[in-house]
Protein backbone atom coordinates (compact mmCIF):
# COMPACT_ATOMS: atom_id res chain seq x y z
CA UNK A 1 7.55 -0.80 11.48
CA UNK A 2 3.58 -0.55 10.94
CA UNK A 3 2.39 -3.25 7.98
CA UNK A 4 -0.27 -2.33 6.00
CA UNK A 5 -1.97 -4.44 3.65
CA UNK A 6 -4.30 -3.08 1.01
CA UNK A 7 -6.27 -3.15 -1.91
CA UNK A 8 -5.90 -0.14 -4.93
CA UNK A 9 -8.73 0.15 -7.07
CA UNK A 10 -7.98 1.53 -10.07
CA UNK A 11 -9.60 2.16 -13.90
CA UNK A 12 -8.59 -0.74 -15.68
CA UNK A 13 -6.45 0.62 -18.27
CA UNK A 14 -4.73 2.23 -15.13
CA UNK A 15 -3.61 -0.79 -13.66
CA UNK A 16 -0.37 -2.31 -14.63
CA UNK A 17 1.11 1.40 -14.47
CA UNK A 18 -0.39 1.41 -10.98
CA UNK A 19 1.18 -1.81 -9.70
CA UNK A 20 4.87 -0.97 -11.90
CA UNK A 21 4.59 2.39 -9.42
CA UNK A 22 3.47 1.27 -6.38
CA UNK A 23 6.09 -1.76 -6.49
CA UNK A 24 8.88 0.85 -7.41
CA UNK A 25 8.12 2.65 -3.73
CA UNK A 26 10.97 1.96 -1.35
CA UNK A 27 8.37 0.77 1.41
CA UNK A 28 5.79 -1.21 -0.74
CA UNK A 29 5.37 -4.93 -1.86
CA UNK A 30 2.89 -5.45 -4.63
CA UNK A 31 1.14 -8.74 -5.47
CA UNK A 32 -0.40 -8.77 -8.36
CA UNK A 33 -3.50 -7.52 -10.00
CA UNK A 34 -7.04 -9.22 -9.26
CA UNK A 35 -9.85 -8.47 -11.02
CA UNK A 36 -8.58 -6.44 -13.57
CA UNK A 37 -8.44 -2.98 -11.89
CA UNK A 38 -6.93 -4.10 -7.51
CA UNK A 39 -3.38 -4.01 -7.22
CA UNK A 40 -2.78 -5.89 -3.72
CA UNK A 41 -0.28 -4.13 -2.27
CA UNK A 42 1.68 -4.11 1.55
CA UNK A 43 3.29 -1.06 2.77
CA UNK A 44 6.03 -1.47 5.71
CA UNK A 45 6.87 2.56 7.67
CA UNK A 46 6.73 3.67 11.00
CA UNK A 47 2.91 4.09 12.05
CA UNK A 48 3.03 7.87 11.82
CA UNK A 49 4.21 7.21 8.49
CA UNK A 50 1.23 5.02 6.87
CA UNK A 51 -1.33 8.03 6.25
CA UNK A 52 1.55 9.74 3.87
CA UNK A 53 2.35 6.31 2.76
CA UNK A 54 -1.16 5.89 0.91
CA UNK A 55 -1.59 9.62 0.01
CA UNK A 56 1.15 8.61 -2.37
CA UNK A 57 -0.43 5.95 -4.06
CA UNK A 58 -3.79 8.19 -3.85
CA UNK A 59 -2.19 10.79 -6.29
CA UNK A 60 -0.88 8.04 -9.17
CA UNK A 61 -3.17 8.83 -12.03
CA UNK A 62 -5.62 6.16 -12.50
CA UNK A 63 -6.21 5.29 -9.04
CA UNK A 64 -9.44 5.33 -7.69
CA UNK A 65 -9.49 4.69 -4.26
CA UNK A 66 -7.66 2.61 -1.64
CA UNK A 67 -9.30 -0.05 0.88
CA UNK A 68 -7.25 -1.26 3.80
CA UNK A 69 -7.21 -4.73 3.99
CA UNK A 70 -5.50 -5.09 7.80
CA UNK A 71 -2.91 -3.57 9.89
CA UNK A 72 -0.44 -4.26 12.39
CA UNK A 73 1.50 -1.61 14.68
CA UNK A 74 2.43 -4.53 17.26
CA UNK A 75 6.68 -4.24 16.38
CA UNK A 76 6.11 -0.52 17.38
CA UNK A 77 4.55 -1.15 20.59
CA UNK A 78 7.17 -3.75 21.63
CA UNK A 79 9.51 -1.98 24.70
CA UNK A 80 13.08 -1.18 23.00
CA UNK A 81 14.85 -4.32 25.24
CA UNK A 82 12.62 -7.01 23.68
């Protein structure tokens, strides 16, 4: 599995719906809001996965935009034996 951490900016009066949705995906961990209007969010899927994975968030009404904090694709690259 990929990890993806990021940031969801949203309009304020947008953002507890945003963080109640994004926390009720199968694949994402939320962490609060900061600032008002950024849900911090993780997302865990297979690497071909991730770009789906944040077009879903991208279409919840009252998101503005996403910024991708950091990534890791290492336990994908690991041979199958290790």
């Amino acid at each position: 599995m990929a990890i993806l951490g990021f940031l969801t900016h949203t309009l304020p009066e947008h953002c507890e719906a945003v963080e109640a949705a994004i926390s009720g995906m199968p694949e994402m961990t939320t962490y609060g809001v900061h600032h008002g209007c950024y849900v911090v969010a993780v997302a865990e899927a297979p690497r071909h996965a991730l770009e789906a994975t944040l077009a879903k968030v991208h279409r919840l009404e009252g998101v503005l935009t996403t910024y991708v904090t950091s990534m890791t694709v290492e336990d994908e690259m690991l041979p199958p034996d290790a």
